[in-house]
N, C-alpha and C. Protein backbone atom coordinates (compact mmCIF):
# COMPACT_ATOMS: atom_id res chain seq x y z
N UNK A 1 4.33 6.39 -10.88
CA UNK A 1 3.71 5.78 -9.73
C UNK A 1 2.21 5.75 -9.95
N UNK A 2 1.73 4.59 -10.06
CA UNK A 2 0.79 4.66 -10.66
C UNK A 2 -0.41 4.13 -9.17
N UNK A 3 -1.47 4.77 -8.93
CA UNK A 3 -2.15 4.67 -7.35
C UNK A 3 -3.32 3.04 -8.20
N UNK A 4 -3.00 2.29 -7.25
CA UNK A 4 -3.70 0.96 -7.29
C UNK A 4 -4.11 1.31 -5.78
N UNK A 5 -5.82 1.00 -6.18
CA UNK A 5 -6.44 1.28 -4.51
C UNK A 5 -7.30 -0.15 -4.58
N UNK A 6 -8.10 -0.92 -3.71
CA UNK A 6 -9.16 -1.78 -3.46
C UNK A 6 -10.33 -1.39 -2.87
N UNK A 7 -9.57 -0.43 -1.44
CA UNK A 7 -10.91 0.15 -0.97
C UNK A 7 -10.62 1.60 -0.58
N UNK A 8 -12.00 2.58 0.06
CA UNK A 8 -11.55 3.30 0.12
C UNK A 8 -10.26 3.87 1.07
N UNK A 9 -9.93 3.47 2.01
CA UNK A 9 -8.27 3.50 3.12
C UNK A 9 -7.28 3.34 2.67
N UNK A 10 -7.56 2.38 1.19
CA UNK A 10 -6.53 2.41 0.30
C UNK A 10 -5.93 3.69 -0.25
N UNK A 11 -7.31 4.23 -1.11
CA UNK A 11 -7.37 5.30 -1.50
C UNK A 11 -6.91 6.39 -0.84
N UNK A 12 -6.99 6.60 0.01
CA UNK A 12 -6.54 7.48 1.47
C UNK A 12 -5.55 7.62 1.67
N UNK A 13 -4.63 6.60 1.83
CA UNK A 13 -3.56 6.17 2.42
C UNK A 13 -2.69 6.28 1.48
N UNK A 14 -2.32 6.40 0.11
CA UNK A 14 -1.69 5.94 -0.86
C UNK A 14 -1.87 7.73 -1.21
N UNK A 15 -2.69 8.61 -1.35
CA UNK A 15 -2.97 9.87 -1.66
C UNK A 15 -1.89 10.75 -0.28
N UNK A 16 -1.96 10.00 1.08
CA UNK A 16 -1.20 10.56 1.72
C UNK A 16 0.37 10.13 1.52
N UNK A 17 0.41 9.41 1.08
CA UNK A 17 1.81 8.91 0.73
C UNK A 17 1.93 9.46 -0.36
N UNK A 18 1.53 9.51 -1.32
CA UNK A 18 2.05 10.19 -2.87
C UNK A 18 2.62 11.55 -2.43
N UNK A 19 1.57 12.18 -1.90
CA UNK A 19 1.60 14.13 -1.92
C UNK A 19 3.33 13.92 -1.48
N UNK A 20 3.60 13.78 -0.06
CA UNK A 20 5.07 14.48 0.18
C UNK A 20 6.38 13.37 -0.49
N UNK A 21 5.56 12.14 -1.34
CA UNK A 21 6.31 11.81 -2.00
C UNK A 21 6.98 12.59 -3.55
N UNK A 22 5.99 12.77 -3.30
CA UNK A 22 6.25 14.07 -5.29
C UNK A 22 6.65 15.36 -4.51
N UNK A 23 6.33 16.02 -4.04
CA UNK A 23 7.40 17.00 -3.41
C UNK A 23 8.59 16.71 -2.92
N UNK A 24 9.06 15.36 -2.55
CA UNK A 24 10.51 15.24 -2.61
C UNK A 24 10.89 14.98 -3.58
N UNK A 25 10.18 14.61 -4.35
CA UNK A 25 10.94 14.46 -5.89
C UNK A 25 11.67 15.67 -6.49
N UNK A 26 10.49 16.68 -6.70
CA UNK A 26 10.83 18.35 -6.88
C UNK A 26 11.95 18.66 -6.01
N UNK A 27 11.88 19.02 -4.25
CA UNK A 27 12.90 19.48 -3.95
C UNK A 27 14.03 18.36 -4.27
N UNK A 28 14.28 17.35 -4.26
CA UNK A 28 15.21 16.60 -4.18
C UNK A 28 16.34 17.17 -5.33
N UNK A 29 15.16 17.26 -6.85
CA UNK A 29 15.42 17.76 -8.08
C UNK A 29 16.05 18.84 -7.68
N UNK A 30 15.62 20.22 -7.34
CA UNK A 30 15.89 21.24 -7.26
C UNK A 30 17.54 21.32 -6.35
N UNK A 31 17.60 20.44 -5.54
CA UNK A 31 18.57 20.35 -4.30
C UNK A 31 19.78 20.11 -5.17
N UNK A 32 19.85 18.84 -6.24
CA UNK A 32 21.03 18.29 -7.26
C UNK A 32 21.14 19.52 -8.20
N UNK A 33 20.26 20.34 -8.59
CA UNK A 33 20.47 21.30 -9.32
C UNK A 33 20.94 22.39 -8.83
N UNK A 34 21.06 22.92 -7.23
CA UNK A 34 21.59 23.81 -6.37
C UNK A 34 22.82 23.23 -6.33
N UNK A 35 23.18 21.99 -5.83
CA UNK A 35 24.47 21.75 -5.86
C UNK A 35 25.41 21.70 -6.90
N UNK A 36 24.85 20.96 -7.70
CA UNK A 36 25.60 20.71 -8.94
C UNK A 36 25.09 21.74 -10.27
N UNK A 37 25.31 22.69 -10.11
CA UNK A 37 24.47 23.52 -11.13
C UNK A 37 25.01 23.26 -12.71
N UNK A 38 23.78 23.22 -13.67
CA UNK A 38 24.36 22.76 -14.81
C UNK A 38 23.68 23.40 -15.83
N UNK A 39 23.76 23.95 -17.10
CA UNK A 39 23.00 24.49 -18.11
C UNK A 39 21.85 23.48 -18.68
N UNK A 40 21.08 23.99 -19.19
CA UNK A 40 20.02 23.30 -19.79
C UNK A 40 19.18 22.59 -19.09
N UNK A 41 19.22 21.08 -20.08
CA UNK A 41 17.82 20.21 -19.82
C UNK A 41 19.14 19.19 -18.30
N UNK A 42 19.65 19.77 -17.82
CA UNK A 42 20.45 18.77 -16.90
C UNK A 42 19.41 19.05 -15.32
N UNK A 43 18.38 19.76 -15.14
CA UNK A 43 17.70 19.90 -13.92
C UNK A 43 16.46 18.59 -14.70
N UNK A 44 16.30 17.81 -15.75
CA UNK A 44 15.31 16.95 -16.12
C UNK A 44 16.01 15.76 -15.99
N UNK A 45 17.13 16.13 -16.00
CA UNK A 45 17.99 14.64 -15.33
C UNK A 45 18.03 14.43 -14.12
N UNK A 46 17.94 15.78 -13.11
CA UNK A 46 18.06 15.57 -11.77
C UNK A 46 16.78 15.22 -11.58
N UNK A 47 15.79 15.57 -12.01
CA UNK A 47 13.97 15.16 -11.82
C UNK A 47 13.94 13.87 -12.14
N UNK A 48 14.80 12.99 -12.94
CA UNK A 48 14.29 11.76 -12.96
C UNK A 48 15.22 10.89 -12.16
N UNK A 49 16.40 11.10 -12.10
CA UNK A 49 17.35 10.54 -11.25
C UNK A 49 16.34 10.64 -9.58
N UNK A 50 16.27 12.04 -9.57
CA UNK A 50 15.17 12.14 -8.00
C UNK A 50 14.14 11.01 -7.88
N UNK A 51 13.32 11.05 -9.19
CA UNK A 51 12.15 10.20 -9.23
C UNK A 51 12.77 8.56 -8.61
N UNK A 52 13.66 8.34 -9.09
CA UNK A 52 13.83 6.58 -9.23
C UNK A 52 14.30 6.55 -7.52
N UNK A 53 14.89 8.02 -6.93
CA UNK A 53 15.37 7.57 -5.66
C UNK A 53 14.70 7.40 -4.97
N UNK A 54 13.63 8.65 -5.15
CA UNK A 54 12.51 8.28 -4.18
C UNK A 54 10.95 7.57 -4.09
N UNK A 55 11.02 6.86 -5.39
CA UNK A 55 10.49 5.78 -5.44
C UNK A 55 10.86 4.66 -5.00
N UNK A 56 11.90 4.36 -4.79
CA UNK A 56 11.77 3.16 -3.38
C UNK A 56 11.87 3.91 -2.19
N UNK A 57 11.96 4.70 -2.04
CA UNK A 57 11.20 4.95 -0.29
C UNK A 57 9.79 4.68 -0.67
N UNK A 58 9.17 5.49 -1.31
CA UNK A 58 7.71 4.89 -1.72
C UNK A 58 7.37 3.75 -1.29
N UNK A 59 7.56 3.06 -2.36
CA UNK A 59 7.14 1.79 -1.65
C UNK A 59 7.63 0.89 -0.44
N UNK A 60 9.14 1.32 -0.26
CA UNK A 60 9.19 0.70 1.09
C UNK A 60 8.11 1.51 2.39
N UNK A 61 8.12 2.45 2.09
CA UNK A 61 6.99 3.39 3.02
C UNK A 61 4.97 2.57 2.92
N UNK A 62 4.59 2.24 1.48
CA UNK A 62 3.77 1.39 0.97
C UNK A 62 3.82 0.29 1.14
N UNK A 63 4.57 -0.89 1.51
CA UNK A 63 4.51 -2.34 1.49
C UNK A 63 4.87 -2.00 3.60
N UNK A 64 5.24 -1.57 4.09
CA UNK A 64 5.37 -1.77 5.56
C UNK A 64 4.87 -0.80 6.05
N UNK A 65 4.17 0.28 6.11
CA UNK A 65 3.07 0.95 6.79
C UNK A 65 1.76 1.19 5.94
N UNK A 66 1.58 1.50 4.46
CA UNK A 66 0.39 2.08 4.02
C UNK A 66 -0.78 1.19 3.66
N UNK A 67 0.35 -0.25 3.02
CA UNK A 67 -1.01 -1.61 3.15
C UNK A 67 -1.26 -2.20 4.12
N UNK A 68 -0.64 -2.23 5.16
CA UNK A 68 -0.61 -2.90 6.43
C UNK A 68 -1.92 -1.67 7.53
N UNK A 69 -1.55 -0.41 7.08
CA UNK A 69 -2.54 0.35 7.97
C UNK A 69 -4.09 0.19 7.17
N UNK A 70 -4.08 0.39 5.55
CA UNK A 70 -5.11 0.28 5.13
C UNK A 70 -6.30 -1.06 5.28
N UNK A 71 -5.20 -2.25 5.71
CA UNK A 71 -6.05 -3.70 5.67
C UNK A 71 -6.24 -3.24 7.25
N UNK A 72 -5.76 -2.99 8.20
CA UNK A 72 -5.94 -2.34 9.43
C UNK A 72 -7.67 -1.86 9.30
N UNK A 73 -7.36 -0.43 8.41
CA UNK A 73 -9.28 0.03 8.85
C UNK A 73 -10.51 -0.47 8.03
N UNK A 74 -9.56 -1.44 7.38
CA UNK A 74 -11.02 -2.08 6.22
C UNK A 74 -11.12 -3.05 7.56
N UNK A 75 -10.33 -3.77 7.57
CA UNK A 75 -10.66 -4.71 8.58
C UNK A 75 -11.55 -4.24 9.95
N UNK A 76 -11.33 -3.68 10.55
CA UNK A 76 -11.48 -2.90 11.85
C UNK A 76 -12.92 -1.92 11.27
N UNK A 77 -13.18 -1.04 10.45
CA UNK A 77 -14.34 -0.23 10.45
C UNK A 77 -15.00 -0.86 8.98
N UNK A 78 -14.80 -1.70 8.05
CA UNK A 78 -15.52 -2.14 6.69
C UNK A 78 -15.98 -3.65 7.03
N UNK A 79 -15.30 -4.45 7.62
CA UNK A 79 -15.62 -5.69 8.30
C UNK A 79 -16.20 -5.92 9.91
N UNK A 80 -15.48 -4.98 10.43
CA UNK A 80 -15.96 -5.43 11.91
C UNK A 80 -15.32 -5.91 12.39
N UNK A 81 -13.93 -6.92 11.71
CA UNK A 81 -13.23 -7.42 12.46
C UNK A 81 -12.22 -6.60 13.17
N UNK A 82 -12.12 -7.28 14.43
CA UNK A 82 -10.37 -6.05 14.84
C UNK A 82 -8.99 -7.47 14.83
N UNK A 83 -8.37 -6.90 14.08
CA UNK A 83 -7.65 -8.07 13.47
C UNK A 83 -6.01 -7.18 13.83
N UNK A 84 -5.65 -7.17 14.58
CA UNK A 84 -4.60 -6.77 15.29
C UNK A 84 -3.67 -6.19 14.48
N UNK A 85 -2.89 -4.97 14.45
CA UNK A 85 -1.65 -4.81 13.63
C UNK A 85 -0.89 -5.41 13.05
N UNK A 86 -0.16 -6.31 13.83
CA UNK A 86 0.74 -7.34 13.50
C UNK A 86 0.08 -8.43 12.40
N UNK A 87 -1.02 -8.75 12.85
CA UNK A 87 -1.36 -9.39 11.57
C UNK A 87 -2.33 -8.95 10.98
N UNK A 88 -2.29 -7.76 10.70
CA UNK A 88 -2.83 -6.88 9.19
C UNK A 88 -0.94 -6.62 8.44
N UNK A 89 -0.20 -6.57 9.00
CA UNK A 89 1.45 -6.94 8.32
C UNK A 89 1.61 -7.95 7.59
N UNK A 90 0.77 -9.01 7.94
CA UNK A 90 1.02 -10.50 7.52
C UNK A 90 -0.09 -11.03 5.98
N UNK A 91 -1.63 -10.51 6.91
CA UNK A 91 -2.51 -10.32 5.72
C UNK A 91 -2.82 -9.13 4.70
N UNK A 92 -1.86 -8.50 4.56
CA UNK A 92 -2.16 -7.29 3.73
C UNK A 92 -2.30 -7.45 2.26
N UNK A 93 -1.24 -8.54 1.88
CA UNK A 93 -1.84 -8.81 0.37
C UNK A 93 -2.72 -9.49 -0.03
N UNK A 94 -3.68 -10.24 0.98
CA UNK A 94 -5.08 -10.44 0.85
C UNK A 94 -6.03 -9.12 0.50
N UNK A 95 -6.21 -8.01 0.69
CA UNK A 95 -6.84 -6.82 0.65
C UNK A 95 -6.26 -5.68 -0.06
N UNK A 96 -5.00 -6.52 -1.22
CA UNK A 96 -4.66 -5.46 -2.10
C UNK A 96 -4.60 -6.34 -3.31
N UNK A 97 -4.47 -5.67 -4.48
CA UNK A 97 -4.54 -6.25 -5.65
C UNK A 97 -2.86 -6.91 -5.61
N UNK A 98 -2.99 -8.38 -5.90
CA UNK A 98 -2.27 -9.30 -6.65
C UNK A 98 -2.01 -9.08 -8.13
N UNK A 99 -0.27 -9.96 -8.08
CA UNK A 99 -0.12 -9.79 -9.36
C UNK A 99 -1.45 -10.14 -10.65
N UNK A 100 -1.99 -10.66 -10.22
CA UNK A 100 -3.35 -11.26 -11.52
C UNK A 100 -4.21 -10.30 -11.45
N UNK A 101 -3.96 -8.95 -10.65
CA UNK A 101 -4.86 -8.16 -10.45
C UNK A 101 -6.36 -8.29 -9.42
N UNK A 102 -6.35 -9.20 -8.67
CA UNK A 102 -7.23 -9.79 -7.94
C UNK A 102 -6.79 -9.31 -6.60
N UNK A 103 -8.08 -8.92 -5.85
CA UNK A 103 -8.27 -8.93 -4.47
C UNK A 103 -9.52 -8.94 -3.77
N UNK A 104 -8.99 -9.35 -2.54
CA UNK A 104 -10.17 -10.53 -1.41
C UNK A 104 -10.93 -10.04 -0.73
N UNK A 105 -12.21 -9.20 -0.92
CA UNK A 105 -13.19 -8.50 -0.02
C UNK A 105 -12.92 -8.99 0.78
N UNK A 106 -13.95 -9.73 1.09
CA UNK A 106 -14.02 -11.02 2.17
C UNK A 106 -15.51 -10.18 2.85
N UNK A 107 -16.37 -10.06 2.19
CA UNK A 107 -17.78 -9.62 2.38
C UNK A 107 -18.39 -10.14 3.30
N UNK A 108 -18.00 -11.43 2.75
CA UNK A 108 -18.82 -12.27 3.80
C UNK A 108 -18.66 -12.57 5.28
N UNK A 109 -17.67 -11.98 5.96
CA UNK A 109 -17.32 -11.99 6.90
C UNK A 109 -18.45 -10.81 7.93
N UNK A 110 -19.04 -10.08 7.46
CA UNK A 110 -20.05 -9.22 7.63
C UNK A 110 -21.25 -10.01 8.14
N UNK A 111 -21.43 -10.99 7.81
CA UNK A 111 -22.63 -11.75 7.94
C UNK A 111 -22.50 -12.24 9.43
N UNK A 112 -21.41 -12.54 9.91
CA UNK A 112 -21.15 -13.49 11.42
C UNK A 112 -21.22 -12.65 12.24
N UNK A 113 -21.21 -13.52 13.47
CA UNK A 113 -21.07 -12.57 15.05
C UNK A 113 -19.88 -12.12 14.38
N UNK A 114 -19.85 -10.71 15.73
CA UNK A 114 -18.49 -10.38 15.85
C UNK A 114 -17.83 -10.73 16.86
N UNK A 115 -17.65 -11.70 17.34
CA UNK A 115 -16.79 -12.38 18.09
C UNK A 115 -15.90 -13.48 16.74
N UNK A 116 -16.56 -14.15 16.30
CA UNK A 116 -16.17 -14.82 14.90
C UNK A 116 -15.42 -13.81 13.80
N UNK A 117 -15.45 -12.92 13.56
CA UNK A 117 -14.85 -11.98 12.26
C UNK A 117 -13.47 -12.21 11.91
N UNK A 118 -12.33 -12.03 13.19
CA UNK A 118 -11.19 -11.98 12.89
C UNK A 118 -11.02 -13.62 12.44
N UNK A 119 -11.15 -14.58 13.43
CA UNK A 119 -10.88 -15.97 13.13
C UNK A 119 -11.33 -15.81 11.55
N UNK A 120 -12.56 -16.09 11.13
CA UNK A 120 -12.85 -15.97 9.93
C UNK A 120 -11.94 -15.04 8.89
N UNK A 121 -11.79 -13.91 8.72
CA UNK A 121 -10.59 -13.33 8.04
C UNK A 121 -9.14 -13.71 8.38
N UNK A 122 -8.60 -14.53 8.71
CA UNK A 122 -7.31 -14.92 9.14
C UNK A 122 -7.44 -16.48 8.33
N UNK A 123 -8.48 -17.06 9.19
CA UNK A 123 -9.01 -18.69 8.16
C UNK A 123 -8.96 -18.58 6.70
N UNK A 124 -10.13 -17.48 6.22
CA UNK A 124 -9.95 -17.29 4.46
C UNK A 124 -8.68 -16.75 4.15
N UNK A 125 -7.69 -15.75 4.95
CA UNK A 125 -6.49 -15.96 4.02
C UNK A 125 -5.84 -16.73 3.82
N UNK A 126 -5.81 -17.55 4.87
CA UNK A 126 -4.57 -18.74 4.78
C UNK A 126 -5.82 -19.64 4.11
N UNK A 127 -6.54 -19.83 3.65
CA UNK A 127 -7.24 -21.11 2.73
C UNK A 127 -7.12 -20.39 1.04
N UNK A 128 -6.87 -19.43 0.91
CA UNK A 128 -6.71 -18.61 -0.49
C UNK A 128 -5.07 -18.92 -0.65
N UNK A 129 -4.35 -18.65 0.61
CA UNK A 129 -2.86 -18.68 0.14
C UNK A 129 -2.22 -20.16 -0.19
N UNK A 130 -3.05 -21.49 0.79
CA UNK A 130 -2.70 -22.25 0.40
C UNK A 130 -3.40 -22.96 -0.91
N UNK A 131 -4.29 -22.25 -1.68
CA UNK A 131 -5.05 -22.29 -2.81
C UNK A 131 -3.71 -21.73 -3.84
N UNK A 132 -3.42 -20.94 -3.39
CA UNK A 132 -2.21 -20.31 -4.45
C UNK A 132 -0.92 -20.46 -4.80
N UNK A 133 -0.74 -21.50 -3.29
CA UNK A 133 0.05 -22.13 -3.37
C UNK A 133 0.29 -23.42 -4.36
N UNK A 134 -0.71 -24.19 -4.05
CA UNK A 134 -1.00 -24.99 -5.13
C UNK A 134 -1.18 -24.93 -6.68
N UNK A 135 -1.50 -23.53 -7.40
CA UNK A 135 -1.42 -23.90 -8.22
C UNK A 135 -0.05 -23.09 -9.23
């Protein structure tokens, strides 16, 4: 599991998700090895068998609360905008790295009233997505 951050909430957020993610890995490990007890290297089978299980909770835990909360406080305390929950769900892979490895400050949104911020961050994603769409 390798931590891809953009900003720092990323960073944050993804560090709180890892920790009691790798401790379920361990107990999980330890739990198949209580039950099923076996000689040898068979508790490094239960550690990786653990790993793959609870790596998709991971990321299902990561794609529907940890990028969605992180575009949440970039948005809300790094921009200024308050850009509602529901659609920090919608724009979240604007404010995380894409497959090409690319992602969308959106700096410039800093510059406007803040009455303007959210419109403006909602406008540039959907003018990037239908940019990406196209090609």
């Amino acid at each position: 599991m390798l931590i891809r951050f953009t900003h720092p909430f990323s960073l944050i957020i993804n560090m709180l998700l890892l920790a009691p993610v790798t401790l379920a890995v361990i107990f999980l490990a330890a739990y198949f090895d209580g039950f099923y007890p076996a000689e040898g290297a068979w508790f490094w089978v239960y550690l990786i068998v653990s790993f793959f299980i609870v790596r998709q909770v991971y990321w299902f835990l990561q794609n529907n609360f940890g990028a969605p909360l992180g575009t949440y406080l970039y948005c809300r305390f790094s921009l200024g905008a308050h850009v509602p929950w529901r659609e920090c769900r919608i724009i979240y892979p604007f404010f995380s790295y894409n497959s090409e490895g690319k992602w969308y400050p959106m700096t410039h949104v800093k510059d406007l009233p803040k009455q303007e911020r959210r419109n403006e961050v909602l406008n540039t994603a959907k003018k990037i997505h239908h940019a990406n769409k196209k090609t």
